[in-house]
N, C-alpha and C. Protein backbone atom coordinates (compact mmCIF):
# COMPACT_ATOMS: atom_id res chain seq x y z
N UNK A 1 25.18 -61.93 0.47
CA UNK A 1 24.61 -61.79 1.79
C UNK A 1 23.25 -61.10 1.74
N UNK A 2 22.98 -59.89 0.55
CA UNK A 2 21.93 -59.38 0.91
C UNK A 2 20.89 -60.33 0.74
N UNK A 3 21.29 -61.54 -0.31
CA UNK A 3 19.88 -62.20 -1.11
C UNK A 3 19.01 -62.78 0.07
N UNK A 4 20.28 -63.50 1.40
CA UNK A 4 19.94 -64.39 2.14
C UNK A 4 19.29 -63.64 3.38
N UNK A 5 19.79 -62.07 3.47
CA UNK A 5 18.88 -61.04 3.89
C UNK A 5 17.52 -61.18 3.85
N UNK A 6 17.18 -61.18 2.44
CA UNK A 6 16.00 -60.48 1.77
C UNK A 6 15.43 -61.59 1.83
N UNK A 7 15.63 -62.96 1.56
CA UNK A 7 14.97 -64.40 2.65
C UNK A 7 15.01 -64.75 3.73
N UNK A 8 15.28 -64.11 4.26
CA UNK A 8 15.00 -64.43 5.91
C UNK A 8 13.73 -63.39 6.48
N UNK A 9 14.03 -62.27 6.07
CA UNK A 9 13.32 -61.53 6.52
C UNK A 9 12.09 -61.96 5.98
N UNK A 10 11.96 -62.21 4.21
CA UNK A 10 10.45 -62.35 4.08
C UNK A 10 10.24 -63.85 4.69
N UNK A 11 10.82 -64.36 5.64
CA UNK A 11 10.28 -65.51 6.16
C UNK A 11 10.06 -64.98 7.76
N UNK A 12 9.98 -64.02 8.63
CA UNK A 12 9.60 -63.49 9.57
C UNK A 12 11.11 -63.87 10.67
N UNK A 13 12.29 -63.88 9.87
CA UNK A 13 13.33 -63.85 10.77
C UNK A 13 14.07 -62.19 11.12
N UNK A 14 14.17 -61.58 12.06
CA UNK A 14 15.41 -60.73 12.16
C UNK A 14 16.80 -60.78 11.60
N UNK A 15 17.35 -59.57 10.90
CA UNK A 15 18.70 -60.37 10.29
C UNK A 15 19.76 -58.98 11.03
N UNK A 16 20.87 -59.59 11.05
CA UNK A 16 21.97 -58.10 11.12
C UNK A 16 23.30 -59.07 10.77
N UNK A 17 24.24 -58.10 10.52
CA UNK A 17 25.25 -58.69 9.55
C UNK A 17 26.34 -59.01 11.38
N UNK A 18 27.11 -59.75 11.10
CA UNK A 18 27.86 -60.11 11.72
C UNK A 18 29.43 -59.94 11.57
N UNK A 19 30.15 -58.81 11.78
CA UNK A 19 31.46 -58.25 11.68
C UNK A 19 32.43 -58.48 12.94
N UNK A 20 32.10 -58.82 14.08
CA UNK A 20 32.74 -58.91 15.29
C UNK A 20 32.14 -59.89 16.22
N UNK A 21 33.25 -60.33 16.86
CA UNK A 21 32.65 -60.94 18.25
C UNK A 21 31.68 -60.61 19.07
N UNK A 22 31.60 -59.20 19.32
CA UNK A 22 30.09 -58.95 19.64
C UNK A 22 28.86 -59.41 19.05
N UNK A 23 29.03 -58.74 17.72
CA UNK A 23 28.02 -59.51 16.57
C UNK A 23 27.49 -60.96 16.72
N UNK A 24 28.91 -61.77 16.48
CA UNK A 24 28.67 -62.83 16.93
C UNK A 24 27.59 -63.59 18.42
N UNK A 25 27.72 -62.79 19.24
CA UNK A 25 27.36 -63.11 20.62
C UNK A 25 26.00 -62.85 21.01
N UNK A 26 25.36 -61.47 19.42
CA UNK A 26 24.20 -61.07 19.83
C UNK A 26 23.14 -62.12 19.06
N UNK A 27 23.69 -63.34 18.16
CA UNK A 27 22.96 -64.34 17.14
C UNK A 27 22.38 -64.98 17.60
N UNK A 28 21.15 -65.34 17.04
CA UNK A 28 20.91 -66.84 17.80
C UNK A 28 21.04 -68.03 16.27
N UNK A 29 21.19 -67.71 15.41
CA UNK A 29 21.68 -68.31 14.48
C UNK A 29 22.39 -67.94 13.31
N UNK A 30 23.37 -68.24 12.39
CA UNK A 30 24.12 -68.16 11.01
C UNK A 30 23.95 -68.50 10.26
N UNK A 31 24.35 -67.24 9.24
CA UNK A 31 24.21 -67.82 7.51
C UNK A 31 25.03 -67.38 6.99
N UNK A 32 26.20 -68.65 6.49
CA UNK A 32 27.59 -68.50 5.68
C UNK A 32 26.96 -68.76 4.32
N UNK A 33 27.61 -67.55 3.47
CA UNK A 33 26.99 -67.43 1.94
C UNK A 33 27.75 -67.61 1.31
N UNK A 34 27.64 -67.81 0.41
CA UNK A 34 28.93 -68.05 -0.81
C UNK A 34 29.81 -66.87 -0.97
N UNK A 35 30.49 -67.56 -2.02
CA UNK A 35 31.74 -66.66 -2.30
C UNK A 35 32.87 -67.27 -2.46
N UNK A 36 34.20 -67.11 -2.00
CA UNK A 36 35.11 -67.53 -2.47
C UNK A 36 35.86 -68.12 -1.11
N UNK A 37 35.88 -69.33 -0.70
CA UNK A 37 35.58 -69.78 0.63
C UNK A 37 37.50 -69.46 1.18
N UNK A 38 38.30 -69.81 0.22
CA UNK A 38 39.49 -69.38 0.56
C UNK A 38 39.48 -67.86 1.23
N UNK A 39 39.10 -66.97 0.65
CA UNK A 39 39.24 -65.42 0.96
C UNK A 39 38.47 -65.43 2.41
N UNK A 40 37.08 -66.35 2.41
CA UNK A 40 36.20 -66.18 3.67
C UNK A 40 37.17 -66.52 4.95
N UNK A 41 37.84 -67.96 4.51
CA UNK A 41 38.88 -68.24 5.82
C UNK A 41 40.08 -67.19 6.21
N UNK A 42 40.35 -66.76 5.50
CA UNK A 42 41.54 -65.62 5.62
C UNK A 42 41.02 -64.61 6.07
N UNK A 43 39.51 -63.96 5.84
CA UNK A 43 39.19 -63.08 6.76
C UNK A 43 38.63 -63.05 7.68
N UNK A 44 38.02 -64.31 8.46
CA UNK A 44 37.50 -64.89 9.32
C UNK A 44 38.75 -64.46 10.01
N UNK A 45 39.88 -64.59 10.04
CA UNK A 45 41.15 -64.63 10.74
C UNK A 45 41.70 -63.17 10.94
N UNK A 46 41.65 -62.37 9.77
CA UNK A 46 42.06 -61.11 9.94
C UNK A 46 40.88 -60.56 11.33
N UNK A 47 39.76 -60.88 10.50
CA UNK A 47 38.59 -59.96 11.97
C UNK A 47 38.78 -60.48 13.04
N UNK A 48 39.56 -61.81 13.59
CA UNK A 48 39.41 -62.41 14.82
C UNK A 48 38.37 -63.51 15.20
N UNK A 49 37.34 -63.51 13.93
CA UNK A 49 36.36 -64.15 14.04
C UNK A 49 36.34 -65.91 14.05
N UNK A 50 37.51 -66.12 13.41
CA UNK A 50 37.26 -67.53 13.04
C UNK A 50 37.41 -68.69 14.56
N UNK A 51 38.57 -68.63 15.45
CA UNK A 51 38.03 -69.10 16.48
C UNK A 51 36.45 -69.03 17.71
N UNK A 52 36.26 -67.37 17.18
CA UNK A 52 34.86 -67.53 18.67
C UNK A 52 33.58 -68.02 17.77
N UNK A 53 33.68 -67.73 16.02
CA UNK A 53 32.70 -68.81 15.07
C UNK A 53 32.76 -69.83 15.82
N UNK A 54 33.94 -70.61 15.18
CA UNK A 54 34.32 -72.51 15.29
C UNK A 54 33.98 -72.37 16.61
N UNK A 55 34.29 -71.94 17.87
CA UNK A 55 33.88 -72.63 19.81
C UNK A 55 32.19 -72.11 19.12
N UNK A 56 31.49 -70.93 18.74
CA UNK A 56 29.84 -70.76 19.21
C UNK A 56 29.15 -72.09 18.04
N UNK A 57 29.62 -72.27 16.43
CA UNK A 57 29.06 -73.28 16.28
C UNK A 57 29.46 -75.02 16.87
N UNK A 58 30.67 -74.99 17.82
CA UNK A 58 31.01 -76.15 18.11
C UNK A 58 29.89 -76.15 19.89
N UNK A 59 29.55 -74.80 20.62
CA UNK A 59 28.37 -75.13 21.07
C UNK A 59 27.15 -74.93 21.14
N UNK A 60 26.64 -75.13 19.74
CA UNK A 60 25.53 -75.50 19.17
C UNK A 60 24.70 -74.26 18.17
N UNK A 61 25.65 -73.23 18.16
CA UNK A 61 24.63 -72.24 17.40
C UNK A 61 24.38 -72.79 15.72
N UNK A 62 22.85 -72.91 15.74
CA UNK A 62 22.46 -73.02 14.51
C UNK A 62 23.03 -72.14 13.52
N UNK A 63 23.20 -72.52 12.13
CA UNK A 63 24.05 -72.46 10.79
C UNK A 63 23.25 -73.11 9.75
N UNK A 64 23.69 -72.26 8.68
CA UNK A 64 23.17 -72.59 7.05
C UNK A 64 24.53 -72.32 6.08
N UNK A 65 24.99 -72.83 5.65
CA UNK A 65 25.83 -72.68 4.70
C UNK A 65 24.83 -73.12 3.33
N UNK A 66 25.98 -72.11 2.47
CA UNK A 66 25.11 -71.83 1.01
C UNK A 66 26.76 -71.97 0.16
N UNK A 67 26.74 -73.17 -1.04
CA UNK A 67 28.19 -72.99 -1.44
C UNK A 67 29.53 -72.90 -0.58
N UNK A 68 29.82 -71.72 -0.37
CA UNK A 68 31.24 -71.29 -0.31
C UNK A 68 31.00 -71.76 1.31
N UNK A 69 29.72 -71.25 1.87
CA UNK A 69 29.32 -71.44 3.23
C UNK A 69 29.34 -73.28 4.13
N UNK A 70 28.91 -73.99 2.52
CA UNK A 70 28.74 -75.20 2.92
C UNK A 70 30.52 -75.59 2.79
N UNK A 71 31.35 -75.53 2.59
CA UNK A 71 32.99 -75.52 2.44
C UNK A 71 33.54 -75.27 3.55
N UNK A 72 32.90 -73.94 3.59
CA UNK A 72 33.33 -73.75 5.48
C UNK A 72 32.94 -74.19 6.52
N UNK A 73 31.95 -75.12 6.25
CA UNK A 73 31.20 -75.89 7.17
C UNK A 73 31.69 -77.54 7.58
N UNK A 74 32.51 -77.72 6.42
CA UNK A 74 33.19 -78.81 6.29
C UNK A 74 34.32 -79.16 7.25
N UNK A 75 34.29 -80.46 7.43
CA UNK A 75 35.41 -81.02 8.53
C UNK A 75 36.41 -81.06 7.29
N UNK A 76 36.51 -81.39 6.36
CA UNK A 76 37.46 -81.83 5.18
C UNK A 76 37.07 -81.13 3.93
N UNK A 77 38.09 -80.58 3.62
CA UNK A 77 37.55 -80.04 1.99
C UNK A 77 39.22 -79.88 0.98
N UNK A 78 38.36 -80.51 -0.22
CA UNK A 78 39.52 -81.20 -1.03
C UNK A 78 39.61 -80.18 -2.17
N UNK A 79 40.82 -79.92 -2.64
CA UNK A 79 41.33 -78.55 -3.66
C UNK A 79 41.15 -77.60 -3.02
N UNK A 80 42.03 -77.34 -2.34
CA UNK A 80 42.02 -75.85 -1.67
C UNK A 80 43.04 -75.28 -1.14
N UNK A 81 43.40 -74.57 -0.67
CA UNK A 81 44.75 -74.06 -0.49
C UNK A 81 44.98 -74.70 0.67
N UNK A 82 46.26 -74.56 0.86
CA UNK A 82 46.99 -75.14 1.86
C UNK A 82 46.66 -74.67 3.45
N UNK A 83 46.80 -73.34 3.12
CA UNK A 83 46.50 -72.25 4.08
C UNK A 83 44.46 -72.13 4.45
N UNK A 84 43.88 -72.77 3.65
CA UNK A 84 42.40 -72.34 3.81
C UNK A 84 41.98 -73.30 5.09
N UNK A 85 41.20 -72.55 6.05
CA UNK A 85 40.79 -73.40 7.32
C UNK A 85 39.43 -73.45 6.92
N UNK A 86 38.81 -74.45 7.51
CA UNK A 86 37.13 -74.73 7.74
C UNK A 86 36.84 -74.85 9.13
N UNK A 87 35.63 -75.05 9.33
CA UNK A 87 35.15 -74.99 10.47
C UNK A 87 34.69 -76.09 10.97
N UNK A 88 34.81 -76.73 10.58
CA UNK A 88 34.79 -78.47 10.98
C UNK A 88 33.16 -78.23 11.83
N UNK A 89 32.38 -77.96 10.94
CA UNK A 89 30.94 -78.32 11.98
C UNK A 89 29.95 -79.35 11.29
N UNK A 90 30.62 -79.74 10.61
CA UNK A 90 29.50 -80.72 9.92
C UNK A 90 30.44 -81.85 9.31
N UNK A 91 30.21 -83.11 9.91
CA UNK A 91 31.24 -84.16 9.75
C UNK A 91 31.23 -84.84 7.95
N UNK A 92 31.77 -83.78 7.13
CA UNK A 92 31.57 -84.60 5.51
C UNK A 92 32.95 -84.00 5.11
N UNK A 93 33.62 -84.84 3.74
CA UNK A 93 34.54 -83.99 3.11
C UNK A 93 33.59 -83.69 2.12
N UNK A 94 33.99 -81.94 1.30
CA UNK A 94 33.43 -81.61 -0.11
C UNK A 94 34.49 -81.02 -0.79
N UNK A 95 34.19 -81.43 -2.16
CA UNK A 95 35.16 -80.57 -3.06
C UNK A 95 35.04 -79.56 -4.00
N UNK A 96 35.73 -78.75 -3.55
CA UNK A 96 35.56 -77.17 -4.13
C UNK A 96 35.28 -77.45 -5.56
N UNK A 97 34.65 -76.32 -6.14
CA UNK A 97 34.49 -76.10 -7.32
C UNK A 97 34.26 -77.64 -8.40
N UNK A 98 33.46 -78.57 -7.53
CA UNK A 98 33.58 -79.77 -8.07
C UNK A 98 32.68 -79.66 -9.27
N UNK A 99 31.86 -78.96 -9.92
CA UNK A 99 30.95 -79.20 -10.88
C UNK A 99 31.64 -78.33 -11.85
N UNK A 100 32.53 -77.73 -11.83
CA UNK A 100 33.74 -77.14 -13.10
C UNK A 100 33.69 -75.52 -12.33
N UNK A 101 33.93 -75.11 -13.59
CA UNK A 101 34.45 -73.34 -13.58
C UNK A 101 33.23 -72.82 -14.05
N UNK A 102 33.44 -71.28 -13.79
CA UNK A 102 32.24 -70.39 -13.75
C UNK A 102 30.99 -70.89 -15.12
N UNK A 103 31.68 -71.17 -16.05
CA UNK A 103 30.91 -71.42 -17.32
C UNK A 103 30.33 -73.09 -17.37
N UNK A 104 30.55 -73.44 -16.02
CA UNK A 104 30.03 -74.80 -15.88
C UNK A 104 28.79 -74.47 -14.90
N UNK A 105 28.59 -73.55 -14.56
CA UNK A 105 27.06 -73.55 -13.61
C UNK A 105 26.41 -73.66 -14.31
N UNK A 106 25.31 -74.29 -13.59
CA UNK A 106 23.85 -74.37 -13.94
C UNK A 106 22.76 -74.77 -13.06
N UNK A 107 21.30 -75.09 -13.91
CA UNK A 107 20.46 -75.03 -12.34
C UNK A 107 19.55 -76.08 -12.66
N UNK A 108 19.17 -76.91 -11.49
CA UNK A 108 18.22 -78.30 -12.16
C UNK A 108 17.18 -78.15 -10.82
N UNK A 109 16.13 -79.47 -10.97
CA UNK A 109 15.57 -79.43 -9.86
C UNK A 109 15.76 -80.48 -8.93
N UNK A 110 15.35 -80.48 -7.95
CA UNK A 110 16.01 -81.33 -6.57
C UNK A 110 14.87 -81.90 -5.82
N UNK A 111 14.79 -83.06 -5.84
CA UNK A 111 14.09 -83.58 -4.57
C UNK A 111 14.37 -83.25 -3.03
N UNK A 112 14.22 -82.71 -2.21
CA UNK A 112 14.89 -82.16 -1.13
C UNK A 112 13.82 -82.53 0.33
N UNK A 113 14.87 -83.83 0.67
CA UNK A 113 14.30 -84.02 2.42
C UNK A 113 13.85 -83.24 3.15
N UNK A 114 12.45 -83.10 3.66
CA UNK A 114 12.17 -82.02 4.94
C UNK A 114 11.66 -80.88 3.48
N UNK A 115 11.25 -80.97 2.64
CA UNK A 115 10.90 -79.63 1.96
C UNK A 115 9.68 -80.14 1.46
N UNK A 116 8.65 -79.56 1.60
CA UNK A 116 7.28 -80.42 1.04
C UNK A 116 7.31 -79.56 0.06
N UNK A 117 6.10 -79.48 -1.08
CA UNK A 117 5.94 -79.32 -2.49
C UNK A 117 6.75 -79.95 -3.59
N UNK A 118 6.87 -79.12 -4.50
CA UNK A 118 7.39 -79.02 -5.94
C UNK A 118 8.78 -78.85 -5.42
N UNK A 119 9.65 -79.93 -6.54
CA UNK A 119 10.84 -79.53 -6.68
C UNK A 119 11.78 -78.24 -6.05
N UNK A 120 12.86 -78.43 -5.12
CA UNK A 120 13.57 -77.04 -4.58
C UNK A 120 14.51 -76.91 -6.46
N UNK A 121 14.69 -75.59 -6.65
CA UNK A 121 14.95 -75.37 -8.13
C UNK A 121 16.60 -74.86 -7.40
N UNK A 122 17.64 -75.05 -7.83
CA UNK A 122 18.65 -75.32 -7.41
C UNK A 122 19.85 -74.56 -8.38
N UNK A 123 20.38 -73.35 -8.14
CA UNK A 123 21.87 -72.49 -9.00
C UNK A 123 22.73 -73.19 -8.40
N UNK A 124 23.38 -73.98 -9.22
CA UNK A 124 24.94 -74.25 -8.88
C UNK A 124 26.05 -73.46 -9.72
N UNK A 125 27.04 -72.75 -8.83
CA UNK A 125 27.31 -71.53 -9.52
C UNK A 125 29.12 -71.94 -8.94
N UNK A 126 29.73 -72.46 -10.02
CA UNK A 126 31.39 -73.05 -9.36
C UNK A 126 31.21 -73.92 -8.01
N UNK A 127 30.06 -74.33 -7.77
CA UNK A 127 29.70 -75.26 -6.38
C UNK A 127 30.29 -76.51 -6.47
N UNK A 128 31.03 -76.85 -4.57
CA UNK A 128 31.36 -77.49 -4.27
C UNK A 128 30.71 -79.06 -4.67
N UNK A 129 30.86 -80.16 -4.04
CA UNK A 129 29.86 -81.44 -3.83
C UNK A 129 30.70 -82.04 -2.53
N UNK A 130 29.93 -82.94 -2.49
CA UNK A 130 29.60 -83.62 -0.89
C UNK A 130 30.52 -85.23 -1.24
N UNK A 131 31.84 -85.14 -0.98
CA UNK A 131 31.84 -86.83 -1.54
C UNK A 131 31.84 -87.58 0.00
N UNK A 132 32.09 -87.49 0.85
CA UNK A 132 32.13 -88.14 2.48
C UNK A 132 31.08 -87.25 3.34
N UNK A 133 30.13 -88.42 3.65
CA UNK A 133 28.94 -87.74 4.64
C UNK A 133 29.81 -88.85 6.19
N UNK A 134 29.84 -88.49 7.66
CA UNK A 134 30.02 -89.20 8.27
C UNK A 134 28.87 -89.37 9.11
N UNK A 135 28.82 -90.52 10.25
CA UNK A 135 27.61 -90.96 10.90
C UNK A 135 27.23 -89.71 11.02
N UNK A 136 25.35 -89.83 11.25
CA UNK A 136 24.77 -88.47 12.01
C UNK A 136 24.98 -87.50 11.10
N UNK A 137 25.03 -87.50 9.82
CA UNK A 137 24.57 -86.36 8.76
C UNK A 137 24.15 -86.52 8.10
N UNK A 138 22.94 -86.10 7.47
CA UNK A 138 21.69 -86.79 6.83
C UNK A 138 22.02 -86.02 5.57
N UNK A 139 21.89 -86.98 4.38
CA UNK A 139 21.59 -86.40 3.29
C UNK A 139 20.42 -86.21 2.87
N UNK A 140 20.21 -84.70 2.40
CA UNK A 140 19.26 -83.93 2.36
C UNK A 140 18.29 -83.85 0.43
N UNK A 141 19.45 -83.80 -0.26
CA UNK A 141 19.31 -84.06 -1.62
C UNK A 141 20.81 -84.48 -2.36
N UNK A 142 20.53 -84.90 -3.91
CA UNK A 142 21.20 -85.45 -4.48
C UNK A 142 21.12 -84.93 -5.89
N UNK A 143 22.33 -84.66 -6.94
CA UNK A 143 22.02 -84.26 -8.09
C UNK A 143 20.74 -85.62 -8.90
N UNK A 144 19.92 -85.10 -9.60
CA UNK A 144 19.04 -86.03 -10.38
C UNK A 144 19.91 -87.03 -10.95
N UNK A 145 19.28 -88.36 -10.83
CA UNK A 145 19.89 -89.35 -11.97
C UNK A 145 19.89 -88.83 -13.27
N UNK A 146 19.66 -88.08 -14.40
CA UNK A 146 19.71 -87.79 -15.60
C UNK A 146 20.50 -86.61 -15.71
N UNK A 147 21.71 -86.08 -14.69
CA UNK A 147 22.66 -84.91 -14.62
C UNK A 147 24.08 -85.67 -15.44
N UNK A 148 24.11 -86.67 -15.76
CA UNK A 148 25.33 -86.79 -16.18
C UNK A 148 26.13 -87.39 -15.29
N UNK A 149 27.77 -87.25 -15.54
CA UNK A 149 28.35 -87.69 -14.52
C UNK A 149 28.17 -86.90 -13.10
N UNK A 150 27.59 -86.06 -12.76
CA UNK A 150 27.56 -85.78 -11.46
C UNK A 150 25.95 -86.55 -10.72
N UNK A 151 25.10 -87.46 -11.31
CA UNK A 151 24.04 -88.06 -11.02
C UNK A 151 24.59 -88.49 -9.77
N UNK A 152 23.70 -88.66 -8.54
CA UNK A 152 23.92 -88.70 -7.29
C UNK A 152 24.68 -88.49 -6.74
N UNK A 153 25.45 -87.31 -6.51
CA UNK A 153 26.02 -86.50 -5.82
C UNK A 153 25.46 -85.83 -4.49
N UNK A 154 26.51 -85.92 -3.48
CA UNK A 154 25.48 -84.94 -2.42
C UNK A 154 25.59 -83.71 -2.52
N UNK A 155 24.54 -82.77 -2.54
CA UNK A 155 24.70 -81.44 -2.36
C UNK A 155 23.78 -80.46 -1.45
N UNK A 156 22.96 -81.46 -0.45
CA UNK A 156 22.41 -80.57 0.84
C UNK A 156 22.52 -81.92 1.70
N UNK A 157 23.08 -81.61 2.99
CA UNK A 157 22.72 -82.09 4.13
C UNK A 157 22.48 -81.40 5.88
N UNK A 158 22.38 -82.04 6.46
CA UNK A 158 21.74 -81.11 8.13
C UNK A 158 22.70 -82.06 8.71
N UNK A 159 23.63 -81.52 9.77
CA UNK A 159 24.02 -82.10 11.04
C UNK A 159 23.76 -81.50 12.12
N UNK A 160 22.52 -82.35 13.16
CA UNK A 160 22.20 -81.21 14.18
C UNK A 160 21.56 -80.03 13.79
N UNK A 161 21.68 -79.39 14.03
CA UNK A 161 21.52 -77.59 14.29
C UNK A 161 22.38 -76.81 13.24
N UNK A 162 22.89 -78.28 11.91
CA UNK A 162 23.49 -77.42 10.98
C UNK A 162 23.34 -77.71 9.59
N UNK A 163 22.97 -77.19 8.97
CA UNK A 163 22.36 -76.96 6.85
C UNK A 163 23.43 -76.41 6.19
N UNK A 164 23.41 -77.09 5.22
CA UNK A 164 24.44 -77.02 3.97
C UNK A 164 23.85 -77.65 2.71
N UNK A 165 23.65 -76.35 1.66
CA UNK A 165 23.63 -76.61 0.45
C UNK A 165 24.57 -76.34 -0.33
N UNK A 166 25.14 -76.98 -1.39
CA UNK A 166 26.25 -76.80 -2.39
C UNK A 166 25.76 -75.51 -3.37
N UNK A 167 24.26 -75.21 -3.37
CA UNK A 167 23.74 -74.41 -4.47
C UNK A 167 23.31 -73.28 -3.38
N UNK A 168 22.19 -72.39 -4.06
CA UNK A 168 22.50 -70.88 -4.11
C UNK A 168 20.53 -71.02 -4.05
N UNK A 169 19.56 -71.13 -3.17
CA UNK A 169 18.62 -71.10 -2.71
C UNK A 169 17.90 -69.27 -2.52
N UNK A 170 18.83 -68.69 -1.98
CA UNK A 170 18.48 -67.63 -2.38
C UNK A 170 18.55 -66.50 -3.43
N UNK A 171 18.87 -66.89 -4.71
CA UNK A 171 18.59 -66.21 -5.64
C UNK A 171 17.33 -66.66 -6.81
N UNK A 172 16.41 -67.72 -5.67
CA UNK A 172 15.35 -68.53 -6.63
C UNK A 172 14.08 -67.85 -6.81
N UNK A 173 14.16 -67.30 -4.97
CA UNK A 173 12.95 -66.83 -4.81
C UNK A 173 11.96 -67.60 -4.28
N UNK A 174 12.58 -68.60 -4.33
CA UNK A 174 11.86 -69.85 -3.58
C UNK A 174 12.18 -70.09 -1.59
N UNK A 175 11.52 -69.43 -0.96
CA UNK A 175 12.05 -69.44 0.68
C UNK A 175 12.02 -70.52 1.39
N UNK A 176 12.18 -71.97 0.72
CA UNK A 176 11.49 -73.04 1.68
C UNK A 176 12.77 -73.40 3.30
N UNK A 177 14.14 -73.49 2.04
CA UNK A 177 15.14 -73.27 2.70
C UNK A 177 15.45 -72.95 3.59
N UNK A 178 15.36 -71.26 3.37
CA UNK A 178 15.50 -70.69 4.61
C UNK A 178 14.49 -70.30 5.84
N UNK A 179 13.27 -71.27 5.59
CA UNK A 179 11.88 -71.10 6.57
C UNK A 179 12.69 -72.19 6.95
N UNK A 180 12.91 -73.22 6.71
CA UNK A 180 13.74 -74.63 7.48
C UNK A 180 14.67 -74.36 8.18
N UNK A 181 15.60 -73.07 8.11
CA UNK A 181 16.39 -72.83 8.21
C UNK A 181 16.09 -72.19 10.10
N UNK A 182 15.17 -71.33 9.23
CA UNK A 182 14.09 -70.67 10.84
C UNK A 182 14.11 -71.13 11.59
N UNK A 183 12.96 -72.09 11.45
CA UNK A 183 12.52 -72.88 11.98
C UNK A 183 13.28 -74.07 12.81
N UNK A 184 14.81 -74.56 12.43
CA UNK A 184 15.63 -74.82 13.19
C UNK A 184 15.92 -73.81 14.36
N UNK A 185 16.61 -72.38 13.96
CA UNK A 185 16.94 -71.81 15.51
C UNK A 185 15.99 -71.82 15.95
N UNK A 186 14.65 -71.56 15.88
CA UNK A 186 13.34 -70.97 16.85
C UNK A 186 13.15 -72.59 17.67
N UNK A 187 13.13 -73.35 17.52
CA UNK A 187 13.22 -74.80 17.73
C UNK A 187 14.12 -75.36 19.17
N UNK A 188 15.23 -74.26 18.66
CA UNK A 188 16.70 -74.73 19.30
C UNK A 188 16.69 -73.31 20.39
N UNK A 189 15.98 -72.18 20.42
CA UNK A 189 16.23 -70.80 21.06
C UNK A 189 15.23 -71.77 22.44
């Protein structure tokens, strides 16, 4: 959370952490970060949070999922516990931990829709992938053709007023992301 902190702010956004329904109410937009998306749904539930989330992003509050974030963002997500809920705001299935186990991360570069310059440089760190995009969700990027078996894979797309990358943007140092990210709520405020 702090990384996506420490990019927002140097992109001229306000940040405060979000622990409660109040919290919630004072946003004008979200950023679900990685982690371990099972544990995120289970405590989404302990704090009370996970229904007034799912109704504020089901009317319309802008969102970024990062990894664990883009899982929870998912209408469908495949290997996961029985018990793990998502938030159904972005119409794709993805599957957890689809690029292997911890000693399977790694980082390539990405052509990335809506991002002008050089290559977005991309940590995939136990990250999900994108196998079902439905109407009205744009794919955003794709693993490179020369990745192996994961060559065209989805791993960023936007639905609406909502972003999801499978990788980890803020530990690059690279802010394009999350200026896009901005630049959606300020758009939508």
């Amino acid at each position: 959370m702090r990384e996506h902190r420490r990019a927002l702010e140097a992109v001229g956004a306000d940040t405060a952490p979000v622990r409660t329904g109040a919290d919630l109410a004072a946003v004008d937009g979200i950023v679900i970060p990685g982690g371990e998306s099972t544990t995120m749904s289970r405590l989404l539930g302990v704090f009370d949070l996970f229904e007034p989330l799912r109704d504020a992003l089901a009317a319309g509050l802008p969102a970024y999922g990062s990894c664990a974030g883009m899982i929870m963002l998912a209408s469908e997500v495949l290997d996961t516990r029985p018990d793990a809920r998502c938030l159904g705001t972005i119409d794709m299935t993805v599957r957890r931990n689809a690029f292997g186990r911890q000693v399977d991360s790694f980082e390539t570069d990405l052509e990335m829709a809506g991002i002008d310059g050089a290559p977005v440089r991309a940590v995939f760190i136990r990250a999900p992938w994108v196998e079902r995009v439905g109407e009205g969700v744009e794919v955003l990027a794709r693993v490179p053709d020369d990745a192996g078996e994961s060559a065209g894979t989805v791993v960023a797309v936007q639905q609406g007023v909502t972003l999801a990358t499978s990788f980890h943007p803020e530990v690059t140092g690279d802010l394009r992301i999350h200026r896009r990210f901005v630049e959606m709520v300020r758009r939508d405020m």
